[in-house]
C-alpha atoms as a PDB file:
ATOM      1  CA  UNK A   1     -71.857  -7.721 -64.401  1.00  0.00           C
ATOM      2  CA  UNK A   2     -73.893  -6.979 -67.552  1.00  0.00           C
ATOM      3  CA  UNK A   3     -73.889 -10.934 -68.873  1.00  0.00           C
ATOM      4  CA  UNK A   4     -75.009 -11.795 -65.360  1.00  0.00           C
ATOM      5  CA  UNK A   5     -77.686  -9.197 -65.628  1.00  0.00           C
ATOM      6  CA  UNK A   6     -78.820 -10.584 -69.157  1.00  0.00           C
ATOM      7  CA  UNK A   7     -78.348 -14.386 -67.751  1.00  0.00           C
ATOM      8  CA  UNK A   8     -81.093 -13.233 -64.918  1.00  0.00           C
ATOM      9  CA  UNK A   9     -83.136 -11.611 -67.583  1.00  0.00           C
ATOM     10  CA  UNK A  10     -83.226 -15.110 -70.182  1.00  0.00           C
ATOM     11  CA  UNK A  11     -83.898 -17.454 -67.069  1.00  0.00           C
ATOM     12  CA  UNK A  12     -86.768 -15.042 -65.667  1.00  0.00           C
ATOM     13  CA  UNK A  13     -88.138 -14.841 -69.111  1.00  0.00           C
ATOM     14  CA  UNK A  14     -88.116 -18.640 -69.839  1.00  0.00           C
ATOM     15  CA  UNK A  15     -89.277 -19.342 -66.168  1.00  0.00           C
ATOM     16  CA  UNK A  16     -92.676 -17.089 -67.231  1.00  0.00           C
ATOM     17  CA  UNK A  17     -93.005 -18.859 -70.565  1.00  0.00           C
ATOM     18  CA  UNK A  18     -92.876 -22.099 -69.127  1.00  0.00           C
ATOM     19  CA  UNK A  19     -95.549 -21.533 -66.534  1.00  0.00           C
ATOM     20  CA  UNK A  20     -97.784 -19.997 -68.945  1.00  0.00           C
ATOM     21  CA  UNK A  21     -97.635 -22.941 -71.384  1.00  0.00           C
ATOM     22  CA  UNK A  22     -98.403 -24.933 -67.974  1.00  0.00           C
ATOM     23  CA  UNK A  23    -101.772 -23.550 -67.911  1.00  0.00           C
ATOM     24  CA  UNK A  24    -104.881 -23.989 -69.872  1.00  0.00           C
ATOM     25  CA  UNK A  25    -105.728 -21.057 -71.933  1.00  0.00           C
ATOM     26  CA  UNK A  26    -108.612 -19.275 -70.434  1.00  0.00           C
ATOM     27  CA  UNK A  27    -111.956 -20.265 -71.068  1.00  0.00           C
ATOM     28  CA  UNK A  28    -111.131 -23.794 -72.313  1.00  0.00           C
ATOM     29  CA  UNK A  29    -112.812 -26.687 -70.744  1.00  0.00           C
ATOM     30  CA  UNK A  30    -110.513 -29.211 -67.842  1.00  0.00           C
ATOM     31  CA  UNK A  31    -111.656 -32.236 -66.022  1.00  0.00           C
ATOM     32  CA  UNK A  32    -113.458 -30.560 -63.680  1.00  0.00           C
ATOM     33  CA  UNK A  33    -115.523 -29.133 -66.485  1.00  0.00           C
ATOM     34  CA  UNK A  34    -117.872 -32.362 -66.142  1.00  0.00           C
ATOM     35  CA  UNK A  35    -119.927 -33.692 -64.305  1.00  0.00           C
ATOM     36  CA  UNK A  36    -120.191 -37.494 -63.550  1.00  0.00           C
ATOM     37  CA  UNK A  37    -123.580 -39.232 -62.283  1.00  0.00           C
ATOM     38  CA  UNK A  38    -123.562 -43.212 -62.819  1.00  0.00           C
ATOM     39  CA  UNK A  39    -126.839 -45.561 -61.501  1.00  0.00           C
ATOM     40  CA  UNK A  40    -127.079 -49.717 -61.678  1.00  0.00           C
ATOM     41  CA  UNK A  41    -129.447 -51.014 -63.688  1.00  0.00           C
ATOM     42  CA  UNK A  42    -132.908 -51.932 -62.064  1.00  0.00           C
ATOM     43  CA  UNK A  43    -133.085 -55.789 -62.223  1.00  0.00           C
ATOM     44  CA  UNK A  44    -135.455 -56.022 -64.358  1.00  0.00           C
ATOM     45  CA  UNK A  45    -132.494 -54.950 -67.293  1.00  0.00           C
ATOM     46  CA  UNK A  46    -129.450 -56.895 -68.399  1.00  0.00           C
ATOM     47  CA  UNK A  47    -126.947 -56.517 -65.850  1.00  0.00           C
ATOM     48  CA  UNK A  48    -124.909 -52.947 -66.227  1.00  0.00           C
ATOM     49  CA  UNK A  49    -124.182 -49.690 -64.902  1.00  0.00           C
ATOM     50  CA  UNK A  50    -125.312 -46.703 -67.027  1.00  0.00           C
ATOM     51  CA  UNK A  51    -123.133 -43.160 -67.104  1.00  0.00           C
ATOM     52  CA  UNK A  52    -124.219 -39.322 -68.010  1.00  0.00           C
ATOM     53  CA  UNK A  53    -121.331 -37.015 -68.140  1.00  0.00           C
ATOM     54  CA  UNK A  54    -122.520 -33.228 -67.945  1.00  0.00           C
ATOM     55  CA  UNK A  55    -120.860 -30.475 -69.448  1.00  0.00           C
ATOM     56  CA  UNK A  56    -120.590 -27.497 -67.725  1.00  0.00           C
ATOM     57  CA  UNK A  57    -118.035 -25.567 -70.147  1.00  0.00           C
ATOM     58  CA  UNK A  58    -119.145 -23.844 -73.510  1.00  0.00           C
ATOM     59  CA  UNK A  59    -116.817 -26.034 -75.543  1.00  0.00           C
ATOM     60  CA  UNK A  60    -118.587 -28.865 -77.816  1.00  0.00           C
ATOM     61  CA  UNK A  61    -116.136 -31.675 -77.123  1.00  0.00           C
ATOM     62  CA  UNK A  62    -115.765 -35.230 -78.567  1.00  0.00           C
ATOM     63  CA  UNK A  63    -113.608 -38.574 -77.345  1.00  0.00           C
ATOM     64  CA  UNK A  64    -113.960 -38.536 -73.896  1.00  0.00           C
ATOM     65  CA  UNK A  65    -112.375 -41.116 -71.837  1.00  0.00           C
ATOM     66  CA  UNK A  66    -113.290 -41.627 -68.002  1.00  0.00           C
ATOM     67  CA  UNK A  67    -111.092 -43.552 -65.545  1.00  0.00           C
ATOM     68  CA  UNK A  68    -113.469 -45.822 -63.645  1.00  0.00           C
ATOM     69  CA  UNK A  69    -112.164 -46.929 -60.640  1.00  0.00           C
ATOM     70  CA  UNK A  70    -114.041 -49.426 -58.752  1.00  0.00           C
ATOM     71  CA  UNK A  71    -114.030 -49.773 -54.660  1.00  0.00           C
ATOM     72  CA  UNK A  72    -115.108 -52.337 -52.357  1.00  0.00           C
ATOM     73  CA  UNK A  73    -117.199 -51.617 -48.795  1.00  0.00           C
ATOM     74  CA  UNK A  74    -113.879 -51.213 -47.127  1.00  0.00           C
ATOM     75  CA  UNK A  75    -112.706 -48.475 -49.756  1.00  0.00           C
ATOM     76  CA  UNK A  76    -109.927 -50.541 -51.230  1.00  0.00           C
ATOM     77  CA  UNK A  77    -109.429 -50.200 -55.078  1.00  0.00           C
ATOM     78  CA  UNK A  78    -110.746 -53.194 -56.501  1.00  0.00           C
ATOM     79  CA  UNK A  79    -109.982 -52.874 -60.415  1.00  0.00           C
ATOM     80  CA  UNK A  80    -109.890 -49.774 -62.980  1.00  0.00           C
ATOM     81  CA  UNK A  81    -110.658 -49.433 -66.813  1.00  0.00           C
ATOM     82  CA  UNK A  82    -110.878 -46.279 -68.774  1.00  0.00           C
ATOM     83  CA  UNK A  83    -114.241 -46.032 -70.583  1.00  0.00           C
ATOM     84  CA  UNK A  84    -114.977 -44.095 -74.115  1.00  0.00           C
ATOM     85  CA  UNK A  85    -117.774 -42.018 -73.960  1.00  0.00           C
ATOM     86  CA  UNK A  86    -119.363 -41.946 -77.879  1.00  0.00           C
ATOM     87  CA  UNK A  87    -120.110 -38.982 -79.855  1.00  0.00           C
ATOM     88  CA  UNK A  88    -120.244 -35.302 -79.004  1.00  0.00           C
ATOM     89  CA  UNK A  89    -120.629 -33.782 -75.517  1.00  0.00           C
ATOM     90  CA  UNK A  90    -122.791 -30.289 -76.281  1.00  0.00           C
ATOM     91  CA  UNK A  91    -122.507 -27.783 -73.363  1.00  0.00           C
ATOM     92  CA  UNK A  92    -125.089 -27.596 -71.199  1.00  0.00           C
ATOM     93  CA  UNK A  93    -126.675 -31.227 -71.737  1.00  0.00           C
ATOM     94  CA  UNK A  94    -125.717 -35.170 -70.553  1.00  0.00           C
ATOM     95  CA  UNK A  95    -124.024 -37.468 -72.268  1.00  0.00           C
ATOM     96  CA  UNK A  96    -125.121 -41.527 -71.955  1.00  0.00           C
ATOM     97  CA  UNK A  97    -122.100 -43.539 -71.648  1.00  0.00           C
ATOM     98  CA  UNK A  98    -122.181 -47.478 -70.315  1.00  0.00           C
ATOM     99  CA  UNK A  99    -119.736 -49.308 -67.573  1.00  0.00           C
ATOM    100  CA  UNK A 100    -119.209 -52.548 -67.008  1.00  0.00           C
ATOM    101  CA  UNK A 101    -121.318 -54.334 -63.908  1.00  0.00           C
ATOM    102  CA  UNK A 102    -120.014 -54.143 -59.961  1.00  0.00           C
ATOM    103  CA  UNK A 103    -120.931 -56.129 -57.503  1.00  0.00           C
ATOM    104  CA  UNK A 104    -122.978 -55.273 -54.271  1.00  0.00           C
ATOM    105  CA  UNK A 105    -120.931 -53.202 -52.207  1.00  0.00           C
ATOM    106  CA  UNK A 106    -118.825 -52.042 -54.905  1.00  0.00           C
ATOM    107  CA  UNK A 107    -119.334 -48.209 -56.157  1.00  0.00           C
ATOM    108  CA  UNK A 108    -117.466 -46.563 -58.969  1.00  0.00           C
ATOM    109  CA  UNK A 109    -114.186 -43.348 -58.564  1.00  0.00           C
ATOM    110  CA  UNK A 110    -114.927 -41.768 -62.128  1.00  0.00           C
ATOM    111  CA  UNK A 111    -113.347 -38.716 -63.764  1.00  0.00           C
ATOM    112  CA  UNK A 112    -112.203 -37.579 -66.853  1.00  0.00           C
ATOM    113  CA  UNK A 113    -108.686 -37.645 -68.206  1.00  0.00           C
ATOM    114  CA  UNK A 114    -109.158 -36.818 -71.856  1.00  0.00           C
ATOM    115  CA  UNK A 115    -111.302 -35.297 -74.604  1.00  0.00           C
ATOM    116  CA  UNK A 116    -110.866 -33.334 -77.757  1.00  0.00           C
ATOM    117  CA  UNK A 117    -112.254 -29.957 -78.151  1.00  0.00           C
ATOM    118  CA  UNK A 118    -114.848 -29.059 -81.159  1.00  0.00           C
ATOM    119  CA  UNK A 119    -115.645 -25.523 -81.114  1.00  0.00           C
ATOM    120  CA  UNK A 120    -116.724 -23.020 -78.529  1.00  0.00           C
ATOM    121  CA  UNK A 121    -120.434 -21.983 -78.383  1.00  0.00           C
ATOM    122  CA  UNK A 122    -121.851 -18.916 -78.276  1.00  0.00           C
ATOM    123  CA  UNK A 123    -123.900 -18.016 -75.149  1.00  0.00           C
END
């Protein structure tokens, strides 16, 4: 009865470490920490798409890679890339990043799947 007691105990114990280690410590930055705005470039300008990524967390944060996922009118996935975004994200600014061109109709799925933290700023 006691070793089934203590087998309870271990498995309860590494059933709470494991979720914690699931979760991001508190106060650290996830995808949903940025915001994505992308526009086409006016006509005028070589043919492009240009990016600003937002951060919303108080984490300075470098390498950031977006998955761009393009759709057509009808909503269907056309084609995907992942995108760097270069140099430093600071909280509370935009960052300028550049996609590749889409064609009329098509609009872009973006979000962020990675990044490296920096340091955490000081209100």
């Amino acid at each position: 009865m006691r070793r089934r007691a203590l087998l309870i105990a271990v498995a309860a114990f590494v059933a709470a470490a494991a979720s914690t280690r699931a979760q991001p410590p508190p106060g650290r930055p996830t995808a949903e920490s940025f915001r994505i705005e992308w526009v086409r470039r006016p006509p005028s300008m070589r043919p492009g798409v240009d990016g600003y990524i937002y951060n919303d967390s108080r984490w300075r944060v470098t390498n950031i890679r977006v998955r761009a996922v393009v759709v057509d009118a009808a909503g269907t996935p056309v084609r995907e890339s992942l995108v760097s975004v270069w140099g430093n994200a600071v909280p509370g600014t935009r960052t300028f990043f550049v996609l590749p061109s889409i064609g009329e109709g098509e609009i872009y799925q973006l979000t962020v799947v990675t990044f490296d933290l920096i340091s955490e700023q000081t209100p």
